[in-house]
Structure formats: structure tokens, C-alpha cells
PDB file of N, CA and C in Angstrom:
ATOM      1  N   UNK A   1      -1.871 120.948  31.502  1.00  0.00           N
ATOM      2  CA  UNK A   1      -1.103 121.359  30.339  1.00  0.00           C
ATOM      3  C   UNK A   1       0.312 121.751  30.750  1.00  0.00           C
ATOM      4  N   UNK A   2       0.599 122.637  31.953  1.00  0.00           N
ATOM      5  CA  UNK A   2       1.691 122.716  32.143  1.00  0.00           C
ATOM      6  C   UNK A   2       2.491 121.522  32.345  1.00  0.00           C
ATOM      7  N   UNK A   3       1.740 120.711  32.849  1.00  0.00           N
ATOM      8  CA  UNK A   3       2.545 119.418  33.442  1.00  0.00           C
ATOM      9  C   UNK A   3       3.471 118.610  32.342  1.00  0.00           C
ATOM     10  N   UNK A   4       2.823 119.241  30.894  1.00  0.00           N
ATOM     11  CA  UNK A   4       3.339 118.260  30.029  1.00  0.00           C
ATOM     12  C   UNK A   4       4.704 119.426  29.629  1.00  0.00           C
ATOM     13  N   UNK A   5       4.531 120.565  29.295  1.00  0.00           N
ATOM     14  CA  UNK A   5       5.555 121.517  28.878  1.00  0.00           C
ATOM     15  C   UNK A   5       6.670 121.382  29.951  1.00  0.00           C
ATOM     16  N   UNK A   6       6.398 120.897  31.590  1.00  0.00           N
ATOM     17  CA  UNK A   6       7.815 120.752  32.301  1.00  0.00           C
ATOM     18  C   UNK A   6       8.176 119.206  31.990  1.00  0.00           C
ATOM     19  N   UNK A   7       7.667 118.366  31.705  1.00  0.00           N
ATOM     20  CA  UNK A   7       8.084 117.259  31.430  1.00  0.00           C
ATOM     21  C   UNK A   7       9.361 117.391  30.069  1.00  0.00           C
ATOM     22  N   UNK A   8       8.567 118.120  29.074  1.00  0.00           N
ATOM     23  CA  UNK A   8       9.211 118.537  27.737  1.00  0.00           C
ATOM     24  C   UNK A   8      10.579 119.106  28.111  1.00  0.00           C
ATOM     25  N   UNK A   9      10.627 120.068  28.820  1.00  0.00           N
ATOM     26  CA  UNK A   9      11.613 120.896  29.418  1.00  0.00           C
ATOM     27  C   UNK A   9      12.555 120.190  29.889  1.00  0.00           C
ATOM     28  N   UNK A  10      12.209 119.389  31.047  1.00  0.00           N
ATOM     29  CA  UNK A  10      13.242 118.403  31.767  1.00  0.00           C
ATOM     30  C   UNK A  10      14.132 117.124  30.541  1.00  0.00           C
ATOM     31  N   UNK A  11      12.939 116.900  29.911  1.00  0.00           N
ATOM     32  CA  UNK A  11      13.700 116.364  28.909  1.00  0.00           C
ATOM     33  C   UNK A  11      14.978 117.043  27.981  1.00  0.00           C
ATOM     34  N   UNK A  12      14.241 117.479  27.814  1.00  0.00           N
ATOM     35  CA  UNK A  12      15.530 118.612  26.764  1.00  0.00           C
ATOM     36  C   UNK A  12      16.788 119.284  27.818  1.00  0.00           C
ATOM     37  N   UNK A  13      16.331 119.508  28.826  1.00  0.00           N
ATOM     38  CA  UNK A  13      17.935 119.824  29.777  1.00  0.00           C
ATOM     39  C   UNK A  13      18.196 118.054  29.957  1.00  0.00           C
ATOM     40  N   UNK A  14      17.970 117.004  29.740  1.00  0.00           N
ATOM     41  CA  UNK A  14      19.012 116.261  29.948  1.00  0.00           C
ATOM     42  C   UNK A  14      19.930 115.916  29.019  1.00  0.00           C
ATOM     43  N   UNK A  15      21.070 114.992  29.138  1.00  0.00           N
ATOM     44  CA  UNK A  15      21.793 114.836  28.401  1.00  0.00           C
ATOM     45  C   UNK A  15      21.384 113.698  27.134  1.00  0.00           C
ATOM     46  N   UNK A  16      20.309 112.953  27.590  1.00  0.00           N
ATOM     47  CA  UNK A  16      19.196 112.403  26.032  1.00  0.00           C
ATOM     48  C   UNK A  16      18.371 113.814  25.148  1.00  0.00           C
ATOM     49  N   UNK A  17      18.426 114.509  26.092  1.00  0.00           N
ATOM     50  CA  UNK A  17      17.473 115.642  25.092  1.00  0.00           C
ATOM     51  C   UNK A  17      18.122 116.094  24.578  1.00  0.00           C
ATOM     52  N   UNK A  18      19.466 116.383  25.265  1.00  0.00           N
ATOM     53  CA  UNK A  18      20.314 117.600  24.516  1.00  0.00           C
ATOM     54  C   UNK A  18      20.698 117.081  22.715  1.00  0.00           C
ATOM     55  N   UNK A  19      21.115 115.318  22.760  1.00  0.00           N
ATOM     56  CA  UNK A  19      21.478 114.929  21.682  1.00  0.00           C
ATOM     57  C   UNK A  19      20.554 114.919  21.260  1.00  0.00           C
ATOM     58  N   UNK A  20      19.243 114.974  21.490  1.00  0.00           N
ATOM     59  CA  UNK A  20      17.998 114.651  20.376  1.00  0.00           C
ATOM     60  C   UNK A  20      17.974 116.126  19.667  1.00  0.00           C
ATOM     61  N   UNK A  21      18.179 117.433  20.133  1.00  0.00           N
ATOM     62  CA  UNK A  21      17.825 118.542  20.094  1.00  0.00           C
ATOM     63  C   UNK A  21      18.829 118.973  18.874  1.00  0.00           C
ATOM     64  N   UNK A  22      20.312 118.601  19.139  1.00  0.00           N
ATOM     65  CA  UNK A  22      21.535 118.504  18.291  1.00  0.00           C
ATOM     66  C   UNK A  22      21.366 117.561  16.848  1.00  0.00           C
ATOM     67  N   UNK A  23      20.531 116.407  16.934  1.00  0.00           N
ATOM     68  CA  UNK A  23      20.144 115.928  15.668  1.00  0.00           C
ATOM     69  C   UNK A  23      18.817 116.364  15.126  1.00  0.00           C
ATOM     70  N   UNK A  24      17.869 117.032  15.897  1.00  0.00           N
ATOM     71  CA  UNK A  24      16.880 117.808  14.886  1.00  0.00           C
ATOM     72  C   UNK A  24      17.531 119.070  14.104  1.00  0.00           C
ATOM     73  N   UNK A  25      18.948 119.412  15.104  1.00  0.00           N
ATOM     74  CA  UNK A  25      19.365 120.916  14.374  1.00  0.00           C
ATOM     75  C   UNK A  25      19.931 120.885  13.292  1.00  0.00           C
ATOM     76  N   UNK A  26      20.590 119.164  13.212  1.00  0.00           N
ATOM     77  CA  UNK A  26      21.583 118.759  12.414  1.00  0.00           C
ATOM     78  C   UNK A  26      20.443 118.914  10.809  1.00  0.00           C
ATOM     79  N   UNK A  27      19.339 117.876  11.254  1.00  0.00           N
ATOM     80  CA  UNK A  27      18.483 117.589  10.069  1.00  0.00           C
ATOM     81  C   UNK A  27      17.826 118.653   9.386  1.00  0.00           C
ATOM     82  N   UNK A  28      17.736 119.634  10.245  1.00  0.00           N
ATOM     83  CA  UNK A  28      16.712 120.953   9.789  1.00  0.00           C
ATOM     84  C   UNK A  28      17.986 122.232   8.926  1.00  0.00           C
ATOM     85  N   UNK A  29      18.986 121.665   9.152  1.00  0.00           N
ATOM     86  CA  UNK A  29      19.956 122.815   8.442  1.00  0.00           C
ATOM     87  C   UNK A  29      20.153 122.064   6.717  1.00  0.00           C
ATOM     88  N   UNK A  30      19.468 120.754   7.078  1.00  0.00           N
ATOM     89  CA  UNK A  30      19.519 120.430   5.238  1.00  0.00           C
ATOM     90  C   UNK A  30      18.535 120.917   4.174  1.00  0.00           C
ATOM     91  N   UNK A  31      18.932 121.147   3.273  1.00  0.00           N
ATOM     92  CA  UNK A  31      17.940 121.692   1.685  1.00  0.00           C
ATOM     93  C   UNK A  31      16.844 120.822   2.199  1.00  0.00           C
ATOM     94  N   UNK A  32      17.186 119.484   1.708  1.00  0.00           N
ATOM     95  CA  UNK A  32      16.450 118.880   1.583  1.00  0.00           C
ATOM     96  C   UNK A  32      15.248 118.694   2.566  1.00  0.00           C
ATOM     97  N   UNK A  33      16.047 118.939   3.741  1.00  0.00           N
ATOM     98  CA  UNK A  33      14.523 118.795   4.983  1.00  0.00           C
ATOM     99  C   UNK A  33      13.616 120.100   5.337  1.00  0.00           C
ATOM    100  N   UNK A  34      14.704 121.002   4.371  1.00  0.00           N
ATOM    101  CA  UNK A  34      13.892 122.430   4.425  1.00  0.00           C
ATOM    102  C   UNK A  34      13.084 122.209   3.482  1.00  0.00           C
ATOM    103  N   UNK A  35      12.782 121.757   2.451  1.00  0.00           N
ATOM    104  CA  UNK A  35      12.078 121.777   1.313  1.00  0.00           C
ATOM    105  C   UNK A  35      10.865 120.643   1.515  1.00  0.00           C
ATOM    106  N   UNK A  36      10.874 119.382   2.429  1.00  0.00           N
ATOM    107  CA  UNK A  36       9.951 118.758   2.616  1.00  0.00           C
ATOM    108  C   UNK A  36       9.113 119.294   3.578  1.00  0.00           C
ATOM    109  N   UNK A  37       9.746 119.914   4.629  1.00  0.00           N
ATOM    110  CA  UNK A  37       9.039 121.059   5.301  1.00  0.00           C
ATOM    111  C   UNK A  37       7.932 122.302   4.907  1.00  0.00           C
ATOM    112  N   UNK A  38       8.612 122.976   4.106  1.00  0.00           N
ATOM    113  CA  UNK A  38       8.038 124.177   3.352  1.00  0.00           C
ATOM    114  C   UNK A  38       6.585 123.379   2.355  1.00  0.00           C
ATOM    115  N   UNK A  39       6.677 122.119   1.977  1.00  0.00           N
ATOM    116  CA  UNK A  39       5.583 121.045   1.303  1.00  0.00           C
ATOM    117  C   UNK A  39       4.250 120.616   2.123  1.00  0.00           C
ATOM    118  N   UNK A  40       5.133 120.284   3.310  1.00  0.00           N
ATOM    119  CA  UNK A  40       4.065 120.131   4.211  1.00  0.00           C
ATOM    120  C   UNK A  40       3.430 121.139   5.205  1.00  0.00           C
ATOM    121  N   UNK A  41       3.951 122.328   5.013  1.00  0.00           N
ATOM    122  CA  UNK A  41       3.206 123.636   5.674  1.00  0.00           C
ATOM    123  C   UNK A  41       2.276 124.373   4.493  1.00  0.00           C
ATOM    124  N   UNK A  42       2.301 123.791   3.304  1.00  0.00           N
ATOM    125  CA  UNK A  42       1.982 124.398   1.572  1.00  0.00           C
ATOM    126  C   UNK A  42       0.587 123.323   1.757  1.00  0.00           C
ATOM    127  N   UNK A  43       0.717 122.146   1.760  1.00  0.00           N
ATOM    128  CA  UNK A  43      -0.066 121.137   2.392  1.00  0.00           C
ATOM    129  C   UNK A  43      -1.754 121.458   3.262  1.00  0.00           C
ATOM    130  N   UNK A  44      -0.591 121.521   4.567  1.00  0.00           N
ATOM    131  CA  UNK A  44      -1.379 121.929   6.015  1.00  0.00           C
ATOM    132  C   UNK A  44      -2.372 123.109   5.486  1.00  0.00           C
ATOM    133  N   UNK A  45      -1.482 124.200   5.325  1.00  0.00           N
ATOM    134  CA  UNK A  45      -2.138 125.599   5.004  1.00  0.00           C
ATOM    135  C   UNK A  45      -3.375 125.839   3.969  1.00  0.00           C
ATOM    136  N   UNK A  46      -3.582 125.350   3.168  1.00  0.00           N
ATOM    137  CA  UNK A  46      -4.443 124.509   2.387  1.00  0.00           C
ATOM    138  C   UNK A  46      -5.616 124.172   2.372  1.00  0.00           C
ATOM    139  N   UNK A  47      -5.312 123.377   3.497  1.00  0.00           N
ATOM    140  CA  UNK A  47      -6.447 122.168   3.981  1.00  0.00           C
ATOM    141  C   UNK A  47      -7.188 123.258   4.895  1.00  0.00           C
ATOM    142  N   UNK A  48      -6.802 124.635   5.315  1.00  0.00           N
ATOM    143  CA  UNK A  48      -7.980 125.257   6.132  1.00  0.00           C
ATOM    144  C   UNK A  48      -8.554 125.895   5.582  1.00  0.00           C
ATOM    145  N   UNK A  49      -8.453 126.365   4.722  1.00  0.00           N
ATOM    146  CA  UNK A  49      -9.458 127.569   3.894  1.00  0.00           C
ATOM    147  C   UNK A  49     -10.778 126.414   3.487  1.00  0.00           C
TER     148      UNK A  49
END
């Protein structure tokens, strides 16, 4: 398990992670992706009871 969280890690300090990290921040500061979000945790949450 760790093996996969330093893989994750190394990714994200490189300079491909960094831009991937910069366009999830980009997408997650919109209404709109906040609100399909908040749907699918309304969803998820749901389905366990």
C-alpha cells in the first residue's frame, strides 16, 4: 500500500503532476463542478444506509 501512495507522491512533485494538480484546482473552484460533486456525495451517501 505504501508503494502506491509514494508512487502518487512522486507523481505530483513532478512537473506532469504539478499541471494535473493546477487543473483539478482550476475545475473544482467552479459552481458548477461544486454542485455535480455535492450530487454525487448526496448519491454515494445514500446508497449506504
Amino acid at each position: 500500500m505504501a508503494r502506491i501512495v509514494d508512487r502518487i507522491q512522486r507523481f505530483l512533485r513532478s512537473p506532469s503532476g504539478r499541471s494535473a494538480a493546477q487543473r483539478v484546482q482550476r475545475e473544482l473552484a467552479k459552481p458548477q463542478t461544486q454542485q455535480k460533486l455535492r450530487g454525487l456525495l448526496t448519491r454515494l451517501s445514500g446508497r449506504r444506509r
